[in-house]
N, C-alpha and C. Protein backbone atom coordinates (compact mmCIF):
# COMPACT_ATOMS: atom_id res chain seq x y z
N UNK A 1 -1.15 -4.57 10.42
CA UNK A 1 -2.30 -3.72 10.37
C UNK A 1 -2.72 -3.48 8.93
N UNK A 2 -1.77 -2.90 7.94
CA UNK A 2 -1.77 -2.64 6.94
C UNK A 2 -2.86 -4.18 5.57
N UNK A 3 -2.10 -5.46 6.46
CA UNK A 3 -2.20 -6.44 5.78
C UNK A 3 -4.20 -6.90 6.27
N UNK A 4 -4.21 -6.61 7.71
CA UNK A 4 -5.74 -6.90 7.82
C UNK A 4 -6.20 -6.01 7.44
N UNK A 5 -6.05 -4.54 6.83
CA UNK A 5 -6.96 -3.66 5.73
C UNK A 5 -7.50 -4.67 4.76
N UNK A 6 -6.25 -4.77 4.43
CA UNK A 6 -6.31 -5.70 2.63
C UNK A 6 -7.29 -6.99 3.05
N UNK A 7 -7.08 -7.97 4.12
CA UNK A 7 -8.13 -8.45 4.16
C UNK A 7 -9.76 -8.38 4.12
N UNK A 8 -9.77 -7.43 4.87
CA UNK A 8 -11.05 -6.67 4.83
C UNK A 8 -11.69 -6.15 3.73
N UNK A 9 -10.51 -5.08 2.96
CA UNK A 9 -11.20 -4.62 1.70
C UNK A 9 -11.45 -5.83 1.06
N UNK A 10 -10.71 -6.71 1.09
CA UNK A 10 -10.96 -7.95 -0.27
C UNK A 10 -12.49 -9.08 0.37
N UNK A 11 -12.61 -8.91 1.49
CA UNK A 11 -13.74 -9.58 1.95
C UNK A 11 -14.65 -8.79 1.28
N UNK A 12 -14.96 -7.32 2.03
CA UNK A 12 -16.34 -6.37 1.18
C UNK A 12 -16.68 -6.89 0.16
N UNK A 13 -14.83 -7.09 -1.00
CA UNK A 13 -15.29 -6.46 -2.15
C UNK A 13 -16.06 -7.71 -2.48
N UNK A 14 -15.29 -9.10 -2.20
CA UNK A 14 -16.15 -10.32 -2.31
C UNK A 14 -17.81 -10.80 -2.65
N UNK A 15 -17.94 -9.85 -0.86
CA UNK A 15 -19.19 -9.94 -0.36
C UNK A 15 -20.22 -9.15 -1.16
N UNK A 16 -19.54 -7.90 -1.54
CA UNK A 16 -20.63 -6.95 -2.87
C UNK A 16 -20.03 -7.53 -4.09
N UNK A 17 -19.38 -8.42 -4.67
CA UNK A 17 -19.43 -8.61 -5.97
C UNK A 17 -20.67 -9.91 -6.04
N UNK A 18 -20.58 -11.02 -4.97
CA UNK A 18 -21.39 -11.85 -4.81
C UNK A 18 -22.63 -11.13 -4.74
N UNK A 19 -22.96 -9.95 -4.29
CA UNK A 19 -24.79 -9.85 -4.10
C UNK A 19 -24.90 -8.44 -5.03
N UNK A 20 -23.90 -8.15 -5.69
CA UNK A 20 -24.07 -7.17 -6.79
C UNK A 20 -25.42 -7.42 -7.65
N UNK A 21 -26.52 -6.79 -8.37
CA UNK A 21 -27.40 -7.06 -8.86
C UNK A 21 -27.07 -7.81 -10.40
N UNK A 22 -27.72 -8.33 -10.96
CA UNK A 22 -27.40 -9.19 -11.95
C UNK A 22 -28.17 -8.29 -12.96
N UNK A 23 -28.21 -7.44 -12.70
CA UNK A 23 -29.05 -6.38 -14.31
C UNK A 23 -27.85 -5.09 -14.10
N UNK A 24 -26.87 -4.75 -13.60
CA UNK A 24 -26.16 -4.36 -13.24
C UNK A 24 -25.88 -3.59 -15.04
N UNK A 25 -25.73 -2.14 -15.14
CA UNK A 25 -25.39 -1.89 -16.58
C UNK A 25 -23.95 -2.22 -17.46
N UNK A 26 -24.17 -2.01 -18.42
CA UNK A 26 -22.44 -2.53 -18.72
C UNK A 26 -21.20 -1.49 -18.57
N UNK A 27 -22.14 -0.02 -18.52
CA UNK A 27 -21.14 0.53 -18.95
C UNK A 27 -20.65 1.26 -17.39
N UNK A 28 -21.51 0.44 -16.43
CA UNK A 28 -20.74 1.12 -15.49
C UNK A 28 -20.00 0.11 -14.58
N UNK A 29 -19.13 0.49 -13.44
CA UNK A 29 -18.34 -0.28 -13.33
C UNK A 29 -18.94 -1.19 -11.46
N UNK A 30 -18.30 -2.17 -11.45
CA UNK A 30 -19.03 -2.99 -10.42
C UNK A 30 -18.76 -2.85 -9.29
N UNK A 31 -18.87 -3.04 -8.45
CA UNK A 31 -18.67 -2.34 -6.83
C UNK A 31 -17.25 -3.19 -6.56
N UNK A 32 -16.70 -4.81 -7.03
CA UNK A 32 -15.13 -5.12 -6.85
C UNK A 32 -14.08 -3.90 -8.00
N UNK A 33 -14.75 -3.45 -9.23
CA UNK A 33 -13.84 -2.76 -10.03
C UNK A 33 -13.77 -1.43 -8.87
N UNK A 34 -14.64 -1.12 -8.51
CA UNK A 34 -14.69 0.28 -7.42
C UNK A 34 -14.17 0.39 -6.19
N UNK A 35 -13.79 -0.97 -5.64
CA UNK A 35 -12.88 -1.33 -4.72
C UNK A 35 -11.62 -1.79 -4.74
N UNK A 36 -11.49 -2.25 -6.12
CA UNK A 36 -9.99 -2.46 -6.58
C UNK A 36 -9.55 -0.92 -7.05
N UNK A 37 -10.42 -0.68 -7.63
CA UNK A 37 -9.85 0.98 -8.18
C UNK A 37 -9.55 1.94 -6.67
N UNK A 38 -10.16 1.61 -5.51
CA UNK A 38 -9.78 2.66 -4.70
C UNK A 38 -8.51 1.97 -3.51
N UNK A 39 -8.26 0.52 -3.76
CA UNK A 39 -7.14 -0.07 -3.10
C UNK A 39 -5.99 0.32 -3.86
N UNK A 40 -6.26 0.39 -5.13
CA UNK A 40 -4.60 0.82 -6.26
C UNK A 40 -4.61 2.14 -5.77
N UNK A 41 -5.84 3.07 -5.37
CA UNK A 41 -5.41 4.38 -5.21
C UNK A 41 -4.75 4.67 -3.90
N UNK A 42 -5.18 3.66 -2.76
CA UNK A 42 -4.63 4.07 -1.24
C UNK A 42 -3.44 3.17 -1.44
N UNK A 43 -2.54 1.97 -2.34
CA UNK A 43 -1.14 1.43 -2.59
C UNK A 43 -0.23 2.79 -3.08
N UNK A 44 -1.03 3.62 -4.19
CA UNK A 44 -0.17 4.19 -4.52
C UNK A 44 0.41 5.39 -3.67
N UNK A 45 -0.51 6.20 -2.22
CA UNK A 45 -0.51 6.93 -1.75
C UNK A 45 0.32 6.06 -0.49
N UNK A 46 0.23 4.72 -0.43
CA UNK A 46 1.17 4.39 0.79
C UNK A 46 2.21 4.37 0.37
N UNK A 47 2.85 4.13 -1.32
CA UNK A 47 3.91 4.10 -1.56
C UNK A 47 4.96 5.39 -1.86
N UNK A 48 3.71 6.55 -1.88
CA UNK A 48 4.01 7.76 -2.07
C UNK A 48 4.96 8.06 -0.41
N UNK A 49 3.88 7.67 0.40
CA UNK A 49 4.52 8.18 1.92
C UNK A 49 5.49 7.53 2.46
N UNK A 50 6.26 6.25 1.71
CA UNK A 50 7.12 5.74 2.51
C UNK A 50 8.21 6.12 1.47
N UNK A 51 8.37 6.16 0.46
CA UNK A 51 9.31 6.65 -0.33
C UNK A 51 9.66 8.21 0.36
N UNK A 52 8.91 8.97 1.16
CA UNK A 52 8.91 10.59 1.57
C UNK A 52 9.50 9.63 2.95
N UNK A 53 9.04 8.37 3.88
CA UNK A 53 9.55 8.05 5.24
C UNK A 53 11.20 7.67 4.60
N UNK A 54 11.55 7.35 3.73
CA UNK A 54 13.08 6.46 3.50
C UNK A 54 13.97 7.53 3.15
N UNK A 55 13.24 8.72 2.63
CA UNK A 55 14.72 10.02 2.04
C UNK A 55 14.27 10.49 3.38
N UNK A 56 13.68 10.71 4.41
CA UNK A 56 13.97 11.35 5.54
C UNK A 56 14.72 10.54 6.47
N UNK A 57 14.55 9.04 6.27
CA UNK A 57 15.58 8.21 7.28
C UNK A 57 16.85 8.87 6.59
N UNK A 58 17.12 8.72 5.23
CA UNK A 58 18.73 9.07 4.43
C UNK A 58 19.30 10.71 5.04
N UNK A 59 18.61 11.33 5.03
CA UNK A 59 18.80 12.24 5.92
C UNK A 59 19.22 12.35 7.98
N UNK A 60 18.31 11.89 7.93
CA UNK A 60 18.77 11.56 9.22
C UNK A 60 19.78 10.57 9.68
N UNK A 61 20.26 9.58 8.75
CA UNK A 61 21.45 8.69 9.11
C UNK A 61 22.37 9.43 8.93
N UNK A 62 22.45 10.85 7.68
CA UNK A 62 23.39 11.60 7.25
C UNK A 62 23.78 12.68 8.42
N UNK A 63 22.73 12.98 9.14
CA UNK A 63 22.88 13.91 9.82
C UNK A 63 23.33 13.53 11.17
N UNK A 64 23.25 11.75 11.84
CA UNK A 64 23.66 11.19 12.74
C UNK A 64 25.28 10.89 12.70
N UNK A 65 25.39 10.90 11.56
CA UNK A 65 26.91 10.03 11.13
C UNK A 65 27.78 11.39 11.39
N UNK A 66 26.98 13.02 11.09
CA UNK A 66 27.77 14.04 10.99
C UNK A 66 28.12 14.51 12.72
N UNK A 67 26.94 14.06 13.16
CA UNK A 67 27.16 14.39 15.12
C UNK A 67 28.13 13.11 15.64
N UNK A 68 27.95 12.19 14.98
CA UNK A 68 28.96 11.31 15.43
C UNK A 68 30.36 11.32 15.39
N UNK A 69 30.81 11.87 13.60
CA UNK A 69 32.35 12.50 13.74
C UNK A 69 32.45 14.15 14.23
N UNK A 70 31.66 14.91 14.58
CA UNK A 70 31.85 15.84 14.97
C UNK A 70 32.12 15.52 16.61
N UNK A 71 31.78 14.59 17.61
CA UNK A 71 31.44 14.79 18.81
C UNK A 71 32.92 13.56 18.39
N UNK A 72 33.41 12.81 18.33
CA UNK A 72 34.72 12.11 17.54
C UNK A 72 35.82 13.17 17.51
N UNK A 73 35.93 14.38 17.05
CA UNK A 73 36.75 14.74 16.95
C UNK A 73 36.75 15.91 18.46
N UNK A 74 35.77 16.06 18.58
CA UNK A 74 35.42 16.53 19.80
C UNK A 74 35.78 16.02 21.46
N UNK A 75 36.25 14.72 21.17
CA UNK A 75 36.15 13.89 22.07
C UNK A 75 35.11 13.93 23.00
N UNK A 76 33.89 14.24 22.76
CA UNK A 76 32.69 14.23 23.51
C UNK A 76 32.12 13.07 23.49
N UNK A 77 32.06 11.98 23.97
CA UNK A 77 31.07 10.81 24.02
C UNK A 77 29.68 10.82 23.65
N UNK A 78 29.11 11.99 24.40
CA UNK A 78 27.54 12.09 24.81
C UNK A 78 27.21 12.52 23.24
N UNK A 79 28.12 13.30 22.29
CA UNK A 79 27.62 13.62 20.99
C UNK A 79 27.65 12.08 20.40
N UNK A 80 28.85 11.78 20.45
CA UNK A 80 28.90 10.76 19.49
C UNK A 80 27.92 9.90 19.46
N UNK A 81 27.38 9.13 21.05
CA UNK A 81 26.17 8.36 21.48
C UNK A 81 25.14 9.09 20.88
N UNK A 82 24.98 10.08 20.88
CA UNK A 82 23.45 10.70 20.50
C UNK A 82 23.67 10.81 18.65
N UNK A 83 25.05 11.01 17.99
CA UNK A 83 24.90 10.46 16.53
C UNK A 83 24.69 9.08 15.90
N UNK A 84 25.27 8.26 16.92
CA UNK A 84 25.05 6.82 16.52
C UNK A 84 23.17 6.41 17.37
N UNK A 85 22.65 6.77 18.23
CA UNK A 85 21.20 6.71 18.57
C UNK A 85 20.87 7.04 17.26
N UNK A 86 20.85 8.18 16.77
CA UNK A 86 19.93 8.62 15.47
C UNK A 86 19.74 7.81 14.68
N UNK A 87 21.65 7.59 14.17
CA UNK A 87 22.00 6.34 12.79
C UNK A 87 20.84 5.22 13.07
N UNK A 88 21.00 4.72 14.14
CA UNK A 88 20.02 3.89 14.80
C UNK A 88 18.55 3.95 14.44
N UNK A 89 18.08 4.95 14.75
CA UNK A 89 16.32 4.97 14.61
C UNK A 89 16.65 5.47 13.39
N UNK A 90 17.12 5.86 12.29
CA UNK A 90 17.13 6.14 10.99
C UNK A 90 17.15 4.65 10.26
N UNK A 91 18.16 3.96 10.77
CA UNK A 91 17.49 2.21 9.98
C UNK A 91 16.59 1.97 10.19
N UNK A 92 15.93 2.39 11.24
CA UNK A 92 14.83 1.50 11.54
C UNK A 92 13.42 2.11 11.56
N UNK A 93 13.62 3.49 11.27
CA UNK A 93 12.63 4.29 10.04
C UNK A 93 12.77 3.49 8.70
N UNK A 94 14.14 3.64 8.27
CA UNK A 94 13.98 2.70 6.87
C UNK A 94 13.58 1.68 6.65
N UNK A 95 13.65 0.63 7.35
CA UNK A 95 13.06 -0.39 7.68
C UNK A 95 12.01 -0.57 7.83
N UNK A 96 10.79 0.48 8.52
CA UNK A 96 9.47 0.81 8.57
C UNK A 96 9.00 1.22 7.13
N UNK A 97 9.82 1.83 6.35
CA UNK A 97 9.52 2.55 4.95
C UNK A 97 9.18 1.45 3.74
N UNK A 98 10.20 0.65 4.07
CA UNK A 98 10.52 -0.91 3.37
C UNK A 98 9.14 -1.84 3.24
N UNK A 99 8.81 -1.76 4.99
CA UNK A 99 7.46 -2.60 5.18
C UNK A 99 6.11 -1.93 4.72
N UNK A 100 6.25 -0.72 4.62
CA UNK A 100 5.04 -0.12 4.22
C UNK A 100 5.28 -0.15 2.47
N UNK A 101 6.55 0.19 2.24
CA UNK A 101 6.13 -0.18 0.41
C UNK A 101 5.90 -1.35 0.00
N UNK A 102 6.22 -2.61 0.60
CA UNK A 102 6.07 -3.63 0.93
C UNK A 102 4.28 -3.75 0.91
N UNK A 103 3.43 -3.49 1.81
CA UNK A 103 2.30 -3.29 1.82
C UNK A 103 1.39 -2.82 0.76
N UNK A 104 2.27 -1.92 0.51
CA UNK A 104 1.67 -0.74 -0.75
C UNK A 104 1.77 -1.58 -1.64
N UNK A 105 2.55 -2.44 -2.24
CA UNK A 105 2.62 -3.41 -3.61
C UNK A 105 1.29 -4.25 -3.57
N UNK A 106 1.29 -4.71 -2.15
CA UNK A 106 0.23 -6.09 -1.69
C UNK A 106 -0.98 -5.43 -2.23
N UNK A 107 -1.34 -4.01 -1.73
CA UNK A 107 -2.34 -3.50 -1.87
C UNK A 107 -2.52 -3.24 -3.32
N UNK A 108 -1.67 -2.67 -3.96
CA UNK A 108 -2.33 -2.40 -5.33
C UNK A 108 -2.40 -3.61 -5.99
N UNK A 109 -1.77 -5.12 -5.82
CA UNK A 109 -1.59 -6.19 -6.23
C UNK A 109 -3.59 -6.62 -6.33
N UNK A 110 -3.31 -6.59 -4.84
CA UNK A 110 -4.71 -7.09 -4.57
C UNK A 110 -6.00 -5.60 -5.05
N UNK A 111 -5.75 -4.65 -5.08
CA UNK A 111 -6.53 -4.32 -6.09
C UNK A 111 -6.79 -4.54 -7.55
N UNK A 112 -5.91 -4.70 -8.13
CA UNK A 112 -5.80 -5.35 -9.65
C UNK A 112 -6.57 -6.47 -9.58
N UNK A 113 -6.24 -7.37 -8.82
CA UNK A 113 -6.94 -8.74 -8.90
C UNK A 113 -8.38 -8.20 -8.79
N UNK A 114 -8.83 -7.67 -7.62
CA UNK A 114 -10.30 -7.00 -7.52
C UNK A 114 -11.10 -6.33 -8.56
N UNK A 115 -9.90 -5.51 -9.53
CA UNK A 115 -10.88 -5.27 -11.04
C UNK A 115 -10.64 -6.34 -11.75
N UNK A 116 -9.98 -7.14 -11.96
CA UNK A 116 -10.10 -8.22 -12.69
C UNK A 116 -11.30 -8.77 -12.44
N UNK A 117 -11.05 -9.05 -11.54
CA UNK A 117 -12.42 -10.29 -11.23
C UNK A 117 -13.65 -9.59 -11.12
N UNK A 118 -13.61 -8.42 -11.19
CA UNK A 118 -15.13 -7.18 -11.21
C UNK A 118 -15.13 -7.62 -12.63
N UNK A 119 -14.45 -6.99 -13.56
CA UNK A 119 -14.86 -7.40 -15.10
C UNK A 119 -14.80 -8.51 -15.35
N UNK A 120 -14.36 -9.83 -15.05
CA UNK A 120 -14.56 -10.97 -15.23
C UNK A 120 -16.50 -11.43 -15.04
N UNK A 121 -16.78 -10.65 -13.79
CA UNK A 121 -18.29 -10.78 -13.69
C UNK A 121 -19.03 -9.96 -14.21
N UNK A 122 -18.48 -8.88 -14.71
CA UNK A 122 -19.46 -8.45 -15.40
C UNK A 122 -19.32 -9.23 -17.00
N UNK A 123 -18.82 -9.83 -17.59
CA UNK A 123 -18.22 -10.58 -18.89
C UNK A 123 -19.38 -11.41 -18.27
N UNK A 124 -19.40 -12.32 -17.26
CA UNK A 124 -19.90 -13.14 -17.46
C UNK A 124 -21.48 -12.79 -17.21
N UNK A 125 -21.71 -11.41 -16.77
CA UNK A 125 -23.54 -11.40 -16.59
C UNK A 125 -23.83 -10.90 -17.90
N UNK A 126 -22.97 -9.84 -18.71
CA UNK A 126 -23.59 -9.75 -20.31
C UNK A 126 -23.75 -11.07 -20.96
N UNK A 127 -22.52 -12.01 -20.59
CA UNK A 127 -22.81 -13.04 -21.33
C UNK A 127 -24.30 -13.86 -21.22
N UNK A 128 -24.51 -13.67 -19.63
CA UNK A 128 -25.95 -14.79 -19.21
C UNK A 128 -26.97 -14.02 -20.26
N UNK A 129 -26.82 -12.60 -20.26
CA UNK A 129 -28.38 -11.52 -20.49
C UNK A 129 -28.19 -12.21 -22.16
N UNK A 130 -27.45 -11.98 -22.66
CA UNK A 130 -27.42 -12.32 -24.14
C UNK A 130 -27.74 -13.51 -24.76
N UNK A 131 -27.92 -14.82 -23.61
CA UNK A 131 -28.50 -16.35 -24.22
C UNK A 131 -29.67 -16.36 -23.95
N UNK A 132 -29.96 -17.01 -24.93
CA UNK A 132 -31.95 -17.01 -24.91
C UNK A 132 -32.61 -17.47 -23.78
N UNK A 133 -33.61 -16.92 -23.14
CA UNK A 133 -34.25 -17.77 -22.09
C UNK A 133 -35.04 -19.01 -22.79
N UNK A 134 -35.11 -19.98 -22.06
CA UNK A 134 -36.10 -21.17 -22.35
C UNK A 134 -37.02 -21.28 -21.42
């Protein structure tokens, strides 16, 4: 899901850097720099939330492992099963955390490239305005 965002944003930004106006000013910035600038901002906020999803899995494996030797010494089964279930969906929260920072890199990756190539075109339309017409 995460990855057909990134497709999408990078199509737009494509599609408005291609029909961006060619008198476009210099000092402002181009609709790919404005779409790369707001993909680095939603990478860094996905990487914000999975780093907050991975210390709550660490918690919760901590807190599964503690029902597991407690219901262990307990000789209760049904605890222990319900500490090792947790341990369980706590990897695999982490594992979800992994794929989303995972994402989050792609995304700010591919935003960078998106201001690059925004100022690359704008480099190259000061350059056109500045050679003489014939």
């Amino acid at each position: 899901m995460v990855r057909s965002m990134i497709r999408t944003f990078l199509a737009l930004a494509v599609t408005a850097m291609l029909q961006a106006p060619l008198t476009a000013g210099a000092a402002e910035p181009t609709i790919a720099e404005k779409e790369g600038a707001h993909l680095i901002e939603l990478g860094n906020s996905e990487a914000k939330a999975a780093e907050s999803d991975k210390a709550h899995a660490e918690d919760m494996k901590k807190q599964g492992h503690s029902i597991e030797q407690t219901g262990d010494k307990a000789d209760d089964r049904v605890k222990e099963e319900s500490g090792r279930a947790m341990q369980r969906k706590a990897d695999a929260l982490k594992k979800a955390a992994d794929a989303r920072m995972e994402a989050a890199k792609e995304m700010r990756e591919a935003g960078q490239e998106l201001t690059k190539d925004g100022a690359k075109y704008k480099s190259a339309d000061e350059l056109a305005k500045s050679l003489p017409e014939k």
